[in-house]
C-alpha atoms as a PDB file:
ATOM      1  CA  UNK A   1       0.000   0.000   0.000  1.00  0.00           C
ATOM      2  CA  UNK A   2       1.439   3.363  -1.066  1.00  0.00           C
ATOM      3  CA  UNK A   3       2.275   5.007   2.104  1.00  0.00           C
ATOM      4  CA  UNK A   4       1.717   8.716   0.308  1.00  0.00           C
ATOM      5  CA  UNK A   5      -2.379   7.791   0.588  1.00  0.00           C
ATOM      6  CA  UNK A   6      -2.089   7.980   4.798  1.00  0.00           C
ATOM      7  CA  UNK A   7       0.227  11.229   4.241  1.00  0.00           C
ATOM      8  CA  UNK A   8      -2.728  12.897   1.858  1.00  0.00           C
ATOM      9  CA  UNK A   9      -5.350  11.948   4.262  1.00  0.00           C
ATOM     10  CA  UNK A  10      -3.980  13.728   6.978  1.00  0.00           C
ATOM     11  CA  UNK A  11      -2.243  16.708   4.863  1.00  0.00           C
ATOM     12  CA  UNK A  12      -6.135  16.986   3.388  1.00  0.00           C
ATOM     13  CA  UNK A  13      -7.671  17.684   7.188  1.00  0.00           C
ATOM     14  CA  UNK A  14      -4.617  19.728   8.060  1.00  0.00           C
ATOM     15  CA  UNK A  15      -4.450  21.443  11.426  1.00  0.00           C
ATOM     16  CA  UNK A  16      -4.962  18.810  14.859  1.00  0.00           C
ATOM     17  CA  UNK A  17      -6.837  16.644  13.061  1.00  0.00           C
ATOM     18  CA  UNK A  18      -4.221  15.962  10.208  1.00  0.00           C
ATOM     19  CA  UNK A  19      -1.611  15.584  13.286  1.00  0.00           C
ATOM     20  CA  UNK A  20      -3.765  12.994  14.814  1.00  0.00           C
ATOM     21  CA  UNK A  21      -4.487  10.632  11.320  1.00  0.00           C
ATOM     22  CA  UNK A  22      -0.519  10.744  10.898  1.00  0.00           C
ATOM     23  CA  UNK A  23       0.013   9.375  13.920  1.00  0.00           C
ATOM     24  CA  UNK A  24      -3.057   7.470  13.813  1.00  0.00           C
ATOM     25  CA  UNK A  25      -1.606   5.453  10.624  1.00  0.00           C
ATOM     26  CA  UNK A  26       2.180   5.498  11.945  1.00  0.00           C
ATOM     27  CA  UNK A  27       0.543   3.100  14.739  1.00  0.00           C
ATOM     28  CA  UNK A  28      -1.937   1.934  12.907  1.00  0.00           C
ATOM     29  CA  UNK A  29       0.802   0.058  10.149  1.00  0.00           C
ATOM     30  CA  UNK A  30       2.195  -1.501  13.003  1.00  0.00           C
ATOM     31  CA  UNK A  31      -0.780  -2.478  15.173  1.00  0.00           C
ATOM     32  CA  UNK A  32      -2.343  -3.983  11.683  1.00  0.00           C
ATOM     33  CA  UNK A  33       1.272  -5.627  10.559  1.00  0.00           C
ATOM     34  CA  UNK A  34       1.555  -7.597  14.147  1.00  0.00           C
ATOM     35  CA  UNK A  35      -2.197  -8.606  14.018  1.00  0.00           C
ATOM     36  CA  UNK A  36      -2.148 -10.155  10.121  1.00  0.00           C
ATOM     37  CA  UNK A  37       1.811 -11.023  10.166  1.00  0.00           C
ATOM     38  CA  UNK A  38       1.002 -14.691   9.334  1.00  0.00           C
ATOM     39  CA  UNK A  39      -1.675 -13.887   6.887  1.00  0.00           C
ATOM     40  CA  UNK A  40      -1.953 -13.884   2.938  1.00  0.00           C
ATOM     41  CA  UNK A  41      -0.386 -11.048   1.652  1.00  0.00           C
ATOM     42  CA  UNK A  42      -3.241 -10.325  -0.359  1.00  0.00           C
ATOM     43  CA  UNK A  43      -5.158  -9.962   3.082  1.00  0.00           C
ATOM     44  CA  UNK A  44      -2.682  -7.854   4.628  1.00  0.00           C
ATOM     45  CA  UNK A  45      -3.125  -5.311   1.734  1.00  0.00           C
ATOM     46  CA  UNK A  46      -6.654  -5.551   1.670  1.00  0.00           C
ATOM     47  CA  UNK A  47      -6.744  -5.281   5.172  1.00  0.00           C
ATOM     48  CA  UNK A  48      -4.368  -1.694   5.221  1.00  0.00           C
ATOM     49  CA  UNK A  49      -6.791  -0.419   2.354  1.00  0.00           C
ATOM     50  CA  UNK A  50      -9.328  -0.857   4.212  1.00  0.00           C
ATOM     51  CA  UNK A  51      -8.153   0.495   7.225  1.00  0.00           C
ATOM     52  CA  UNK A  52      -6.681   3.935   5.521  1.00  0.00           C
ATOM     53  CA  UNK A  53     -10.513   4.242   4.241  1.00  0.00           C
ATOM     54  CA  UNK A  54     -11.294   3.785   7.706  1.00  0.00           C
ATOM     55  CA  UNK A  55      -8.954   6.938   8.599  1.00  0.00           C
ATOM     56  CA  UNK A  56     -10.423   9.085   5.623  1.00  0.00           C
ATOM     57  CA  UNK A  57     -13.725   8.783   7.387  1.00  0.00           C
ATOM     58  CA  UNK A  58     -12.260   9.259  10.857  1.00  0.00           C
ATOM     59  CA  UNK A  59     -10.460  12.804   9.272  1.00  0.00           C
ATOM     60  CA  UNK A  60     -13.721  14.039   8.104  1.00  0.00           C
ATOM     61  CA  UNK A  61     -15.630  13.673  11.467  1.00  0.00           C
ATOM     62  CA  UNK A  62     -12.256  14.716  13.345  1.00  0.00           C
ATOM     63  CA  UNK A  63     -12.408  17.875  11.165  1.00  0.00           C
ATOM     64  CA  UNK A  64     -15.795  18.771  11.513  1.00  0.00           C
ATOM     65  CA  UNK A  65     -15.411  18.544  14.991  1.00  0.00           C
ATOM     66  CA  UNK A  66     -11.946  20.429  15.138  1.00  0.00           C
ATOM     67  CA  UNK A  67     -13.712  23.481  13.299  1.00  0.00           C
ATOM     68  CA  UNK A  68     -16.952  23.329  15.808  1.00  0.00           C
ATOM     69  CA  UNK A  69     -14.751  23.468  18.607  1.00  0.00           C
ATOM     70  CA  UNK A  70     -12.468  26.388  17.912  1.00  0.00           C
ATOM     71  CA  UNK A  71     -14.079  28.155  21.182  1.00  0.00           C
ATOM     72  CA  UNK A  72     -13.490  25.576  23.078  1.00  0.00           C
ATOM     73  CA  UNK A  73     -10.052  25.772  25.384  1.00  0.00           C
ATOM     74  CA  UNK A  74      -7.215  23.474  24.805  1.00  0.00           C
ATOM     75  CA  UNK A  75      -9.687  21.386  22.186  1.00  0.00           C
ATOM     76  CA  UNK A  76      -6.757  21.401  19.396  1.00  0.00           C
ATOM     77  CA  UNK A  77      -4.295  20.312  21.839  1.00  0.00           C
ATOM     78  CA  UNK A  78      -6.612  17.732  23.307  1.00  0.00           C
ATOM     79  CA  UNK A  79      -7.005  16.308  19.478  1.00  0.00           C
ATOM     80  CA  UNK A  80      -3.699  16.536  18.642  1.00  0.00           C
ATOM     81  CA  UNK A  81      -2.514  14.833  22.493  1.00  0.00           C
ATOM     82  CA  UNK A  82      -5.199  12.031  21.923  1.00  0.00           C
ATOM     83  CA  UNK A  83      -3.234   9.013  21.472  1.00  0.00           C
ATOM     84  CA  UNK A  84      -1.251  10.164  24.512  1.00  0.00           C
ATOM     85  CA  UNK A  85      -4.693   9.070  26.633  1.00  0.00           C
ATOM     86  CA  UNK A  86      -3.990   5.106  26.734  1.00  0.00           C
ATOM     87  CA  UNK A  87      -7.443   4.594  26.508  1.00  0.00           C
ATOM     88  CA  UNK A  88      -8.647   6.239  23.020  1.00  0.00           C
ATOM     89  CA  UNK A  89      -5.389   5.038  21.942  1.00  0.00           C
ATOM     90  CA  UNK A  90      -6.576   1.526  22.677  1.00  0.00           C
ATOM     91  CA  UNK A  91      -9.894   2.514  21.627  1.00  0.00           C
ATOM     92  CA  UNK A  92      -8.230   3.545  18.140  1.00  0.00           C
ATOM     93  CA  UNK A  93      -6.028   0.190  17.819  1.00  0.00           C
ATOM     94  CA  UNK A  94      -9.444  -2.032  18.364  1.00  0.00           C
ATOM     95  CA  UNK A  95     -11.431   0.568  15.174  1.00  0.00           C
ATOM     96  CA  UNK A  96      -8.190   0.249  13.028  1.00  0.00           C
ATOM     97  CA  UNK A  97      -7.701  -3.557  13.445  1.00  0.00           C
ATOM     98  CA  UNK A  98     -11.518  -3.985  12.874  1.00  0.00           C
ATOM     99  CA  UNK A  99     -12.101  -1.877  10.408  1.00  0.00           C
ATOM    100  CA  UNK A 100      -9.064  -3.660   8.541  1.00  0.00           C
ATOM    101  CA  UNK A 101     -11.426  -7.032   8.618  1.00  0.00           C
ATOM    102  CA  UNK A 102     -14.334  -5.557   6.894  1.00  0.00           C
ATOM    103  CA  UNK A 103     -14.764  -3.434   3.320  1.00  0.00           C
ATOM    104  CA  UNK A 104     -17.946  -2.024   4.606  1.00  0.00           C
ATOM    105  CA  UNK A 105     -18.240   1.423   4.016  1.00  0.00           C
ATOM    106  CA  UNK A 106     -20.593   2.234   6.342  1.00  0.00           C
ATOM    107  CA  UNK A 107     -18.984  -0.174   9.216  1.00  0.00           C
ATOM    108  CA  UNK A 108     -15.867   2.295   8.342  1.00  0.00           C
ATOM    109  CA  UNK A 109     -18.241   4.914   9.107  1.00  0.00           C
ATOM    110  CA  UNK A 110     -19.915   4.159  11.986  1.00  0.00           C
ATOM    111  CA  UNK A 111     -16.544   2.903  13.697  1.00  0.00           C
ATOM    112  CA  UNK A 112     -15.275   6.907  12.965  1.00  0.00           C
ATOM    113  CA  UNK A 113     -18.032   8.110  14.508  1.00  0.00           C
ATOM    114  CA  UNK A 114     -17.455   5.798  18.024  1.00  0.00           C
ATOM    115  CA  UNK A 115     -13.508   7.389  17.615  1.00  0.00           C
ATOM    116  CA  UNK A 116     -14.505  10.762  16.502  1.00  0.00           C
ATOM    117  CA  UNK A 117     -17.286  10.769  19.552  1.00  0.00           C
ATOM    118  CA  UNK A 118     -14.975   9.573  22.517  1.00  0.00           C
ATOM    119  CA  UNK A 119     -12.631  13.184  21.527  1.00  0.00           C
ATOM    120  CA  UNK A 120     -14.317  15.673  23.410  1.00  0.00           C
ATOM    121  CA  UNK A 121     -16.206  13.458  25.618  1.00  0.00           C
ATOM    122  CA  UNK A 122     -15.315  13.119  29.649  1.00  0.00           C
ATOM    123  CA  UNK A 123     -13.558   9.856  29.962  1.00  0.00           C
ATOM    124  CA  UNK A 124     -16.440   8.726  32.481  1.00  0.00           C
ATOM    125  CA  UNK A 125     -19.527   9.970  30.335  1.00  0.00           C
ATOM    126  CA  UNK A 126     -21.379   6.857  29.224  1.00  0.00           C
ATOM    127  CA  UNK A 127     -21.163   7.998  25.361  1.00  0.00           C
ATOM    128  CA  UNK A 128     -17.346   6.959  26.140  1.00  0.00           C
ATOM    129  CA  UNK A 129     -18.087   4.196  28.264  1.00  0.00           C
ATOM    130  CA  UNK A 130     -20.561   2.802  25.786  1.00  0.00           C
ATOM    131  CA  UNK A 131     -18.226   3.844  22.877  1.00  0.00           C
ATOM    132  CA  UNK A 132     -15.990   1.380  23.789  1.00  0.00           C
ATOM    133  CA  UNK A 133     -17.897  -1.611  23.825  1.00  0.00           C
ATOM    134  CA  UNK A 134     -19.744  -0.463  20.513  1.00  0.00           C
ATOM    135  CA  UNK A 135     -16.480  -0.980  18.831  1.00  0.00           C
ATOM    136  CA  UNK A 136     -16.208  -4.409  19.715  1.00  0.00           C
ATOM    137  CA  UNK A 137     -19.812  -4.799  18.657  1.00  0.00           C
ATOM    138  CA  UNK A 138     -20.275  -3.136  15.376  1.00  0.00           C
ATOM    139  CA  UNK A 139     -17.686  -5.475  13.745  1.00  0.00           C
ATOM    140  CA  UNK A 140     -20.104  -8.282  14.549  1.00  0.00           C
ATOM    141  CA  UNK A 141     -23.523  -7.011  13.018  1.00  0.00           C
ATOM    142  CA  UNK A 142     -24.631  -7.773   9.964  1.00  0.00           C
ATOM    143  CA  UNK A 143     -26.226  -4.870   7.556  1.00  0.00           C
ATOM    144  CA  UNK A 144     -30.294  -6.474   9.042  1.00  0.00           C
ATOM    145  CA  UNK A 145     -29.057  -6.260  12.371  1.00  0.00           C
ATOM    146  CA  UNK A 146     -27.546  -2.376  12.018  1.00  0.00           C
ATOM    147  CA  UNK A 147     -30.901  -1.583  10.714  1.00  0.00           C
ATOM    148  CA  UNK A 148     -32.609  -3.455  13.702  1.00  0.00           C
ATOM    149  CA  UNK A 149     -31.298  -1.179  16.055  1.00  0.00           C
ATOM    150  CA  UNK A 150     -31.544   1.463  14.018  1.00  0.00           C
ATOM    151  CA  UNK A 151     -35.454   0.710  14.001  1.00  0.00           C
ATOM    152  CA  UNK A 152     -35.741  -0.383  17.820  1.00  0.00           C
ATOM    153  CA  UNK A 153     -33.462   3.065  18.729  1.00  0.00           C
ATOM    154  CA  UNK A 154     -35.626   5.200  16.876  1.00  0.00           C
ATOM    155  CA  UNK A 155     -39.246   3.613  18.505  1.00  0.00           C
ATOM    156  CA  UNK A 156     -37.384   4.072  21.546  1.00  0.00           C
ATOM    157  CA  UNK A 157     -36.292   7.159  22.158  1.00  0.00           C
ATOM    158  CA  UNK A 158     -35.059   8.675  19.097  1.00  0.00           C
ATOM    159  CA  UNK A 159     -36.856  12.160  18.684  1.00  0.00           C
ATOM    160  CA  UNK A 160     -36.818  15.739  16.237  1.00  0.00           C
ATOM    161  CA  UNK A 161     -35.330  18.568  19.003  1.00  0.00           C
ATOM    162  CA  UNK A 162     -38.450  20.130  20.520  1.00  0.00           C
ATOM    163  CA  UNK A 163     -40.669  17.283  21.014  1.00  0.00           C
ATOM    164  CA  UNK A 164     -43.636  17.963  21.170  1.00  0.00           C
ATOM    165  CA  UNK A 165     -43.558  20.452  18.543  1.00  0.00           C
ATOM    166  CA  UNK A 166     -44.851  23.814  19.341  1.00  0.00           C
ATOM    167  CA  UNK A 167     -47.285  23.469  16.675  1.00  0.00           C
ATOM    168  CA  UNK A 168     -50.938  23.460  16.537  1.00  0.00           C
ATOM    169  CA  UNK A 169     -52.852  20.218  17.440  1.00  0.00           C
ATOM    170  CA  UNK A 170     -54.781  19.786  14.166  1.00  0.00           C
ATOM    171  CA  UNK A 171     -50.982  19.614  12.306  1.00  0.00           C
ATOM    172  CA  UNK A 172     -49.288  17.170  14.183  1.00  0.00           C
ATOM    173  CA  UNK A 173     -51.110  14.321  13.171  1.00  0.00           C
ATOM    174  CA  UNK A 174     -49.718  14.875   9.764  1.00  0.00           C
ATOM    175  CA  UNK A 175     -46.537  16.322  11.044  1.00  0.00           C
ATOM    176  CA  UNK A 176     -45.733  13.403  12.964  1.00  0.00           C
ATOM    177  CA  UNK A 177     -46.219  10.667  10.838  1.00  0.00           C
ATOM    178  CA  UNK A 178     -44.236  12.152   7.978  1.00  0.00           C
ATOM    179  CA  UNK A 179     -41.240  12.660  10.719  1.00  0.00           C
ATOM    180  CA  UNK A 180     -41.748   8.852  11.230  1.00  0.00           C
ATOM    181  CA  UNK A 181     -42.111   7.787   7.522  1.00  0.00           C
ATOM    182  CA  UNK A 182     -38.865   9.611   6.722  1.00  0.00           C
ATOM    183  CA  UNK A 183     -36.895   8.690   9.870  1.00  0.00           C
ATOM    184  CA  UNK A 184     -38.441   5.058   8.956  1.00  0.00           C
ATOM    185  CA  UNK A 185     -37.716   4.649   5.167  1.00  0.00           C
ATOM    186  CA  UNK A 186     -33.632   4.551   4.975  1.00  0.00           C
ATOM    187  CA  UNK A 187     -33.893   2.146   7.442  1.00  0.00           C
ATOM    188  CA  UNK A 188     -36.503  -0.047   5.816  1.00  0.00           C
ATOM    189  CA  UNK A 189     -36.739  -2.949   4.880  1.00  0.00           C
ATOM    190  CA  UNK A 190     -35.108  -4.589   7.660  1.00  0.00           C
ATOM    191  CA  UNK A 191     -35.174  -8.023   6.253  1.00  0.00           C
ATOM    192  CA  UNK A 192     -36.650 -10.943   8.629  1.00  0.00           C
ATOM    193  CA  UNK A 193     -35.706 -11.176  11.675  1.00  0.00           C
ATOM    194  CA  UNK A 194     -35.478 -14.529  13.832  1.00  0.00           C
ATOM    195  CA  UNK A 195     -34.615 -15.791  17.092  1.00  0.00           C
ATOM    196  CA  UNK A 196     -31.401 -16.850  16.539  1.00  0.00           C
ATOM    197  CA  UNK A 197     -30.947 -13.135  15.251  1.00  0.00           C
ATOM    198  CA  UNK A 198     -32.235 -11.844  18.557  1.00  0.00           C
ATOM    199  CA  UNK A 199     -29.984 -14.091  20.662  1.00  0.00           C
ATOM    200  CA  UNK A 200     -27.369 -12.605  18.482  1.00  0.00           C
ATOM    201  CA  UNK A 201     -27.899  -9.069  19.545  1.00  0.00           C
ATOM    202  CA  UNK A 202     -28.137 -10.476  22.976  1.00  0.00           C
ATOM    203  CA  UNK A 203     -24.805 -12.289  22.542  1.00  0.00           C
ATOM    204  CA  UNK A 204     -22.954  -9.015  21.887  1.00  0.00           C
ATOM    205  CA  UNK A 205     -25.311  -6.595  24.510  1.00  0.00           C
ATOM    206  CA  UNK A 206     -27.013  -4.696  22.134  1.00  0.00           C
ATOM    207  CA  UNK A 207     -30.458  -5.697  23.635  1.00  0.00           C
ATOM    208  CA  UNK A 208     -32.511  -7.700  26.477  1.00  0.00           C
ATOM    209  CA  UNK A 209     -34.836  -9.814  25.183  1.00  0.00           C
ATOM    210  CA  UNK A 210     -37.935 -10.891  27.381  1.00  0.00           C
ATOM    211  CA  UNK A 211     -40.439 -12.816  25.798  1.00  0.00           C
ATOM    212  CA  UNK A 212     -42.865 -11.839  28.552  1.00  0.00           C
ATOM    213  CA  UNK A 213     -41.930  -8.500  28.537  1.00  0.00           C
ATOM    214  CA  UNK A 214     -43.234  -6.550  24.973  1.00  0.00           C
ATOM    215  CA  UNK A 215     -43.677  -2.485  24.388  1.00  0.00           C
ATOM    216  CA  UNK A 216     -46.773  -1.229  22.809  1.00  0.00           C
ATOM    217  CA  UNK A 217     -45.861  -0.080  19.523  1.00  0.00           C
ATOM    218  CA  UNK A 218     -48.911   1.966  19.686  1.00  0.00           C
ATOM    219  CA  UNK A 219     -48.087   4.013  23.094  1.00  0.00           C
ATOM    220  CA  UNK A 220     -44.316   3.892  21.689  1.00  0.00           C
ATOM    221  CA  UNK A 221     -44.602   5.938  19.766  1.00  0.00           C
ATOM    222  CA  UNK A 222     -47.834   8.674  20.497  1.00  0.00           C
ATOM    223  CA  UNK A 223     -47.078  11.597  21.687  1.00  0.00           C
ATOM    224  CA  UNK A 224     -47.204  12.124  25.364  1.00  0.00           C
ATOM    225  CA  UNK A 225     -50.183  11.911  26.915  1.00  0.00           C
ATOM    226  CA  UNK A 226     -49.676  15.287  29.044  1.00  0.00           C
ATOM    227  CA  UNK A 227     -49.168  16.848  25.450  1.00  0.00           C
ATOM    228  CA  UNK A 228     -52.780  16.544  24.515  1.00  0.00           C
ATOM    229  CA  UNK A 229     -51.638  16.162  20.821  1.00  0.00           C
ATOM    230  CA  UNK A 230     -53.591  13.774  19.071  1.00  0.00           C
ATOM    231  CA  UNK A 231     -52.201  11.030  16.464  1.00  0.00           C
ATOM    232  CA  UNK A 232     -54.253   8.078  14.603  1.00  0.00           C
ATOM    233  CA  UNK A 233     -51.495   4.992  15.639  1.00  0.00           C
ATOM    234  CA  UNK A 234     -54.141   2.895  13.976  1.00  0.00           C
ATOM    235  CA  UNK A 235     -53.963   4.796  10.605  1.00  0.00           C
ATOM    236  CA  UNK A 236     -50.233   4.887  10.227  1.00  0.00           C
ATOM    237  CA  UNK A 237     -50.005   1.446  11.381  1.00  0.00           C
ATOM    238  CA  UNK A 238     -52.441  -0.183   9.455  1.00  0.00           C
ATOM    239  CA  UNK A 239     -52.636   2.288   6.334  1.00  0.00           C
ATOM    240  CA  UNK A 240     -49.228   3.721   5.899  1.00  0.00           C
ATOM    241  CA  UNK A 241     -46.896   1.727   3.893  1.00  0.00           C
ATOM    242  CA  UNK A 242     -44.090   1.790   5.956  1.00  0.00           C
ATOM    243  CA  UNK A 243     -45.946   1.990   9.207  1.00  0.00           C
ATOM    244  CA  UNK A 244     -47.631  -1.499   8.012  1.00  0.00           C
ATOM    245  CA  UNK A 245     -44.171  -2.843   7.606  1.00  0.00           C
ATOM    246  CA  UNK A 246     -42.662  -1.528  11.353  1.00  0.00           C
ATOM    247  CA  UNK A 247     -46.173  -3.157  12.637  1.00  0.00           C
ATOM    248  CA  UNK A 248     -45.632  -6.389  11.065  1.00  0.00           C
ATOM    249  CA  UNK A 249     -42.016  -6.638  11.955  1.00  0.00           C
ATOM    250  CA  UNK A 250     -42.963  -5.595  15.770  1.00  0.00           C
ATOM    251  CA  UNK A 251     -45.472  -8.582  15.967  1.00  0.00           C
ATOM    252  CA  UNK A 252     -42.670 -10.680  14.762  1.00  0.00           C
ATOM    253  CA  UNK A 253     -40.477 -10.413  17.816  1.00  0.00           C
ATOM    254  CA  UNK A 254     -39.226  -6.762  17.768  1.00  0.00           C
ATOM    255  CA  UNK A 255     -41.792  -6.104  20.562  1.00  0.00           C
ATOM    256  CA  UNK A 256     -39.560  -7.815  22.920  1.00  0.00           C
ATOM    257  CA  UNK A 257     -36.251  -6.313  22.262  1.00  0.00           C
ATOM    258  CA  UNK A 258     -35.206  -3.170  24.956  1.00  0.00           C
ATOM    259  CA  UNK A 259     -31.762  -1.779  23.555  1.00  0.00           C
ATOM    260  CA  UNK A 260     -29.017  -1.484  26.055  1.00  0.00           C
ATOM    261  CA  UNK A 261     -26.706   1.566  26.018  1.00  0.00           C
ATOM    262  CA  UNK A 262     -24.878  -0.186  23.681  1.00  0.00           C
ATOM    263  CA  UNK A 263     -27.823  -1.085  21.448  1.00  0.00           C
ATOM    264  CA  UNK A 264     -29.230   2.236  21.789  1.00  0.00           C
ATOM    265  CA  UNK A 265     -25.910   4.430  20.958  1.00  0.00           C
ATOM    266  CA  UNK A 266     -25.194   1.873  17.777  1.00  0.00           C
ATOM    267  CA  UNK A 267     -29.081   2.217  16.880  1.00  0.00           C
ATOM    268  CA  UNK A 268     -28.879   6.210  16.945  1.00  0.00           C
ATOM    269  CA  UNK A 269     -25.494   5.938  14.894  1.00  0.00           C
ATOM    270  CA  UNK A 270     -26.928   4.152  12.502  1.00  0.00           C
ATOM    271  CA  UNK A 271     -29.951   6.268  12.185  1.00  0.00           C
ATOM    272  CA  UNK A 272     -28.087   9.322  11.229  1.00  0.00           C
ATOM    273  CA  UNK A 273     -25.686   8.002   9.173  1.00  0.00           C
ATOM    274  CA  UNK A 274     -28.612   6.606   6.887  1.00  0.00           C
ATOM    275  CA  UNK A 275     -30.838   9.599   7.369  1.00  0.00           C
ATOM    276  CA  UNK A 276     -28.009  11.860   7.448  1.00  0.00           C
ATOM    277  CA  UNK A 277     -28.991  13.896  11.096  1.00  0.00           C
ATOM    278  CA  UNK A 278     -27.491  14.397  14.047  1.00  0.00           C
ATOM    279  CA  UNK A 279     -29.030  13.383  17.124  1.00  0.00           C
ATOM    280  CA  UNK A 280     -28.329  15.031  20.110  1.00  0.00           C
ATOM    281  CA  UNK A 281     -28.268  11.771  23.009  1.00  0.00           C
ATOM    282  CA  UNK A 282     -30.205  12.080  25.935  1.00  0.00           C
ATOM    283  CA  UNK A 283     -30.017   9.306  28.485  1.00  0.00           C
ATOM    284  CA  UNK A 284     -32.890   9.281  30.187  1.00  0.00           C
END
């Protein structure tokens, strides 16, 4: 692999972030060289391709983030002293090393974003907590079970800023259920899901699965009742295309998934990436 691709990554970002993705990669060849020395050498290039794409991802978020936080004290030095913090740096090893395994594009993308997060974050906040373990879990998902959690995030929790919407009742019936057919559509169709896909997500704590235990789809996601906004679930759920499809695919076992904080940080990364927003993670 031509070592002038790492070198135009980071000159391209420039500034802390193009400080960090050099150093990133000057690790990163060794880190990936140690892990696949008795491989193919086929594999070990394919495996240093795909972790500089990995790196042009993790520039772009690092960059955005570098610009946002000009006002914010020491935040260059604190990007460009990252790998000085032994645990992003490990954090960084276990996204270049996995990211090496896999071609997917948007694995590459959502692994930047678990790097790109932990930056700025405290090192006790649960984002960086949770970060961590998403890394080792991402590599594991297949494309249905991104979208899963993308799906069981979003009927969970995941919200437009301002909700309810200072709107007047008559327009939130309509207001709502477009939010919810375009939040719902990139995400769609999840393929079918089955048990053994469940105990999956189980097996890597993305969710808790309770057969006795199910969440009405219905009171899910209507507004709150203290709102006094009113929104036809039946309509959207048995009329609406791709409300029809999120009922059927509750009633086939979704109902009993709850997303841990791992499920539910992986589920919100995946929603934005595919429906290109940011949402702004609230805990409670």
């Amino acid at each position: 692999m031509d070592p002038l691709i790492a070198s135009a990554i980071a000159g391209a970002a420039g500034g802390a972030t193009g400080k960090l993705i050099e150093k990133a990669w000057n690790s990163g060849q060794r880190w990936l060289a140690t892990y696949f020395k008795d491989h193919q050498p086929k594999a070990q290039e394919s495996a240093e391709k795909n972790a500089l794409d990995f790196l042009s991802e993790l520039a772009n978020r690092v960059h955005v983030i570098e610009e946002t936080a000009k006002n914010i004290p020491d935040a260059k030095k604190q990007i460009e002293d990252a790998l000085a913090d032994p645990d992003f740096s490990a954090l960084l090893k276990d996204t270049i090393i996995a990211s090496g395994r896999t071609g997917s594009s948007e694995k590459h993308k959502l692994l930047a974003r678990v790097v790109s997060e932990k930056l700025l974050a405290g090192q006790e906040s649960l984002v960086a907590l949770t970060g961590n373990l998403a890394c080792d879990a991402i590599p594991h998902l297949s494309s249905k079970h991104l979208r899963c959690l993308g799906v069981v995030a979003l009927v969970h929790g995941i919200r437009p800023y301002s909700f309810p919407p200072n709107i007047s009742p008559e327009k939130f019936h309509d207001w709502w259920t477009t939010w919810l057919s375009d939040s719902l559509f990139p995400l769609m169709p999840v393929g079918k899901m089955a048990n053994i896909d469940y105990a999956h997500l189980m097996s890597v704590s993305c969710i808790i699965y309770e057969s006795i235990v199910f969440t009405d789809l219905k009171e899910a996601l209507s507004p709150p009742k203290s709102s006094a906004l009113k929104w036809d679930a039946d309509k959207f759920l048995t009329e609406i295309p791709i409300g029809k499809e999120l009922s059927e695919l509750w009633k086939a076992g979704m109902e009993h998934a709850l997303p841990t904080s791992v499920g539910r940080l992986i589920g919100i990364y995946v929603n934005d990436l595919l429906t290109e927003t940011k949402t702004k993670i609230k805990w409670e």
